[in-house]
N, C-alpha and C. Protein backbone atom coordinates (compact mmCIF):
# COMPACT_ATOMS: atom_id res chain seq x y z
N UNK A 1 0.84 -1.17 0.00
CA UNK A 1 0.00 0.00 0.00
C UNK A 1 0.89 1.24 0.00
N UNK A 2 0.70 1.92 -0.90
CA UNK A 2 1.14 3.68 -1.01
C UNK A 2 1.10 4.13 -0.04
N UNK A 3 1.95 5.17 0.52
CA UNK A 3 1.15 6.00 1.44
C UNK A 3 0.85 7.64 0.69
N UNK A 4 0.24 8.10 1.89
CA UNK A 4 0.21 9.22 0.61
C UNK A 4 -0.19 10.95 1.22
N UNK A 5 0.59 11.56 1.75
CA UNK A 5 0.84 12.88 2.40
C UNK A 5 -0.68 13.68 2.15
N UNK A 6 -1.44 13.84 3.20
CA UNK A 6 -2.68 15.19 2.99
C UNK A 6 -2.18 16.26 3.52
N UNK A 7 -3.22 16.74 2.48
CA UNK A 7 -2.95 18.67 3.16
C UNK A 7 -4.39 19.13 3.62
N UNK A 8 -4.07 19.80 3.85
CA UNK A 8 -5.40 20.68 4.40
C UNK A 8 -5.15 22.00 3.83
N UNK A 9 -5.79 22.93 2.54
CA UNK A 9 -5.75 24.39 2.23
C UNK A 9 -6.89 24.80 2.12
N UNK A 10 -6.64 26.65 1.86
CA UNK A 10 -8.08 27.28 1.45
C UNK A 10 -8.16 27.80 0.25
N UNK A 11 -8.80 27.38 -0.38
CA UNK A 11 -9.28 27.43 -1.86
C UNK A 11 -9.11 29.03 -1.81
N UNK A 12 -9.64 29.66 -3.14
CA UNK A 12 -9.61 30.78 -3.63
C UNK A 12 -10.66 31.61 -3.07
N UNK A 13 -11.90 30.65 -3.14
CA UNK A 13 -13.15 31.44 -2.91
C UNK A 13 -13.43 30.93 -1.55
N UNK A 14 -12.75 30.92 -0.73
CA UNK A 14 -12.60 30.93 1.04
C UNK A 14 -13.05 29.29 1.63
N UNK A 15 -13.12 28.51 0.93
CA UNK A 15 -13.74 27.16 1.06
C UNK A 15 -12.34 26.48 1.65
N UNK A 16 -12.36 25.36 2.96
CA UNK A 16 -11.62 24.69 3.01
C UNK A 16 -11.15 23.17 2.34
N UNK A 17 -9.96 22.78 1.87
CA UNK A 17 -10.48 21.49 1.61
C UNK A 17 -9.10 20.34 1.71
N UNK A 18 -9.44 19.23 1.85
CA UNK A 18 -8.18 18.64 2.43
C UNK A 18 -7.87 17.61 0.63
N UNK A 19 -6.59 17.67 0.42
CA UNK A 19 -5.76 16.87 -1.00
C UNK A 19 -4.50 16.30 -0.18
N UNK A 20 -4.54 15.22 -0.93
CA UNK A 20 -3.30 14.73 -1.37
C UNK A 20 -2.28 15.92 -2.02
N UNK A 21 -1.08 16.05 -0.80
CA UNK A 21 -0.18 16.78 -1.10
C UNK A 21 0.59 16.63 -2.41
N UNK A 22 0.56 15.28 -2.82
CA UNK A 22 1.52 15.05 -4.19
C UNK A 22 0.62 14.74 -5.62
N UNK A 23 -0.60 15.25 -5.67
CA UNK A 23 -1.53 15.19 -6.57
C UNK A 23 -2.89 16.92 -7.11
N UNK A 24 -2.33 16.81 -7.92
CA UNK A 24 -3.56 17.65 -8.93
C UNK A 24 -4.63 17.67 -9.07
N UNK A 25 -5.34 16.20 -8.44
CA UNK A 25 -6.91 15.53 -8.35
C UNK A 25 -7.58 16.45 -7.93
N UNK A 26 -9.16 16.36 -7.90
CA UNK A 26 -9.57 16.98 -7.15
C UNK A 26 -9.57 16.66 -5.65
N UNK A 27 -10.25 17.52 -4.79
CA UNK A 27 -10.25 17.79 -3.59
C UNK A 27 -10.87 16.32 -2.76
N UNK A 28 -10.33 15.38 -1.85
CA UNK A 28 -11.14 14.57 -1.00
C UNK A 28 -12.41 14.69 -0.02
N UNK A 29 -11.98 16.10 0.59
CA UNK A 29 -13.52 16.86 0.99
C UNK A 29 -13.05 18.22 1.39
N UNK A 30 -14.40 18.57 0.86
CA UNK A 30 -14.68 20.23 1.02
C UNK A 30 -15.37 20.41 1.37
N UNK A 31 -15.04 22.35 2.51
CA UNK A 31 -15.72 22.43 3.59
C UNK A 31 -16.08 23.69 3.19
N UNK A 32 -17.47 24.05 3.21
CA UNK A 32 -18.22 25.32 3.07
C UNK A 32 -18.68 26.07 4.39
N UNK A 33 -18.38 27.40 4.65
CA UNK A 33 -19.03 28.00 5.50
C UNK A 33 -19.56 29.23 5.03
N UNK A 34 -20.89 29.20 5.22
CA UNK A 34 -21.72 30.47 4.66
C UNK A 34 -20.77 32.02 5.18
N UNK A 35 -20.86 32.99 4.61
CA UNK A 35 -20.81 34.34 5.29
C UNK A 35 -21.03 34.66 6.66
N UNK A 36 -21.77 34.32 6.45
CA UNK A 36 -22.92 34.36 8.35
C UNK A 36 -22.08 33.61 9.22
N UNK A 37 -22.10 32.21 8.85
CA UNK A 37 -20.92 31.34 9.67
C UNK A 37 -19.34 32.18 10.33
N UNK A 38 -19.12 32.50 8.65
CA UNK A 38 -17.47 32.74 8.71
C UNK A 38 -17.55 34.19 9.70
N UNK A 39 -18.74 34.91 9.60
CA UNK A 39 -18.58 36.29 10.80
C UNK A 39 -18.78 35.87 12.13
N UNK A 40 -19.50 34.82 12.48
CA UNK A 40 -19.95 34.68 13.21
C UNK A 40 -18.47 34.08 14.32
N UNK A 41 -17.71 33.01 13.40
CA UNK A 41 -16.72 32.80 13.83
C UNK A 41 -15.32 33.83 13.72
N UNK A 42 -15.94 34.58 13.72
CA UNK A 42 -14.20 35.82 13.69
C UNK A 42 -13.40 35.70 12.99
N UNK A 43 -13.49 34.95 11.65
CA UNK A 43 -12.21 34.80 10.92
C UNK A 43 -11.71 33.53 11.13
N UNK A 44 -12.03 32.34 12.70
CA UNK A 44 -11.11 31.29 12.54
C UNK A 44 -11.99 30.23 12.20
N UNK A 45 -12.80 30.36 10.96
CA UNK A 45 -13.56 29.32 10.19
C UNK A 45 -12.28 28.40 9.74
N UNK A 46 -11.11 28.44 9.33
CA UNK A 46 -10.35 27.54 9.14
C UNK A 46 -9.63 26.99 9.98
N UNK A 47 -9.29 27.37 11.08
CA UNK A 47 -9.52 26.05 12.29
C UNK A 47 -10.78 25.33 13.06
N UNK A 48 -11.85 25.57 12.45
CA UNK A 48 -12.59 25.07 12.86
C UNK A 48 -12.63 23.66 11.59
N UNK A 49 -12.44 24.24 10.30
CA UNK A 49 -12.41 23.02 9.34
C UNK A 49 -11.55 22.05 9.83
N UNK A 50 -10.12 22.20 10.17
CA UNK A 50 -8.77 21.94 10.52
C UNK A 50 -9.36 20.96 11.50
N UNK A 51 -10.46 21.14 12.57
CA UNK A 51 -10.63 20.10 13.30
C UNK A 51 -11.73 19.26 13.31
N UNK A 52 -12.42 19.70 12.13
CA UNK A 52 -13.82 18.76 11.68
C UNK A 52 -12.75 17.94 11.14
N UNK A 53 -11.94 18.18 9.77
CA UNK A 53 -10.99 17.26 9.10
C UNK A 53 -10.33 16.16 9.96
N UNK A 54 -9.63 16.71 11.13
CA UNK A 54 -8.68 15.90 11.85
C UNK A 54 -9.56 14.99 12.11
N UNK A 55 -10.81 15.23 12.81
CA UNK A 55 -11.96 14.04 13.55
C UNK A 55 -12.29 13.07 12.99
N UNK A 56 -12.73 13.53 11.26
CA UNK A 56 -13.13 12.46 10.09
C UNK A 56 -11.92 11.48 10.10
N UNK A 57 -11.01 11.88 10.12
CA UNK A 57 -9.80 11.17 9.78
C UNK A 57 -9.04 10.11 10.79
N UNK A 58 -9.86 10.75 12.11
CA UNK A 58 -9.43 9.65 13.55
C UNK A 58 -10.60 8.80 13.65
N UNK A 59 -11.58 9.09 13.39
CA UNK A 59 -12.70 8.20 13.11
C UNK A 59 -12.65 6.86 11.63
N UNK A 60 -11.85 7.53 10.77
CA UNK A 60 -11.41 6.40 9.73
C UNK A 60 -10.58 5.87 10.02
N UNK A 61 -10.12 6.05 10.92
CA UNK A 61 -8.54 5.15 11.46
C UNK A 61 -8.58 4.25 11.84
N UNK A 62 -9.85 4.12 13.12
CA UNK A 62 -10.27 3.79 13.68
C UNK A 62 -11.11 2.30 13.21
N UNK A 63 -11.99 2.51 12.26
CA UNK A 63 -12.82 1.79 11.40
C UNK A 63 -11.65 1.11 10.92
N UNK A 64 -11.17 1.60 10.76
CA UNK A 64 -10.10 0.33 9.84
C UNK A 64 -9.22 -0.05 11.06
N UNK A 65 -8.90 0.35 11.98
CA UNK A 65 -8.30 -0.83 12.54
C UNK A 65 -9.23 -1.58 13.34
N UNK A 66 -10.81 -1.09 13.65
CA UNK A 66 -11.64 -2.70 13.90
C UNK A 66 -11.80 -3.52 12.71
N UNK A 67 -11.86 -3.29 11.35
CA UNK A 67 -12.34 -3.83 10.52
C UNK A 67 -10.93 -4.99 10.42
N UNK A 68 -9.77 -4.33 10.52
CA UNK A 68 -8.34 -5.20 10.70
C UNK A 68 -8.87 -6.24 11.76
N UNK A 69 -9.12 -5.88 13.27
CA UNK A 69 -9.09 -7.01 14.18
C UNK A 69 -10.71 -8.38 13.39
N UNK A 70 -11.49 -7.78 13.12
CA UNK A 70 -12.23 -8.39 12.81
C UNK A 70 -12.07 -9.64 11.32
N UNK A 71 -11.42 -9.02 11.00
CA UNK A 71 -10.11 -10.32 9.86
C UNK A 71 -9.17 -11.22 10.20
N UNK A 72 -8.85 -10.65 11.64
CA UNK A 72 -7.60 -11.27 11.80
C UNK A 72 -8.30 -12.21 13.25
N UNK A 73 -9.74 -11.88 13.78
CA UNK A 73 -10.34 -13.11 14.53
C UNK A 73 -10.35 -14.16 13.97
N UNK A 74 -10.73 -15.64 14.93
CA UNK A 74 -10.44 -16.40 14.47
C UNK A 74 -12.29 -16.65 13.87
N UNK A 75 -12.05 -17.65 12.88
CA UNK A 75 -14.00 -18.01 11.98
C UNK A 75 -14.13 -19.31 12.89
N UNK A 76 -15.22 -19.27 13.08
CA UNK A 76 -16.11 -20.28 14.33
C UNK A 76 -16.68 -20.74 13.08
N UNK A 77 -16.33 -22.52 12.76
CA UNK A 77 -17.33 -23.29 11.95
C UNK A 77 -18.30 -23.91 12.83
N UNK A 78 -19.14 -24.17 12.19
CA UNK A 78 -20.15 -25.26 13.10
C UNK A 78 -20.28 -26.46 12.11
């Protein structure tokens, strides 16, 4: 398996979104915050993405390493 460096940037038109640092692709997910939002938060709408992102990403970690133990139990025949 590859591994493969993310980033986390802010687009042009103020949107956050997290890529693969060594790729051109599009974006893996993008994060919108209305106007209203982004005043509401003072400007640090992009650490707030910064830690929705991190969460998704400890939560997939996660899933895959139960989905690992659950392969590597042993199969009960009857």
């Amino acid at each position: 398996m590859t591994t493969s460096f993310l980033e986390i940037i802010e687009l042009s038109d103020g949107d956050v979104a997290l890529q693969k640092a060594d790729s051109e692709d599009e974006q893996l997910v993008t994060i919108h915050f209305s106007d209203e939002a982004k005043a509401m938060l003072q400007g640090d709408y992009v650490q707030i993405a910064k830690g929705m992102i991190q969460a998704g990403l400890q939560i997939v970690g996660r899933m895959q390493e139960e989905a690992e133990q659950l392969e590597e139990a042993p199969k009960i025949v009857h």
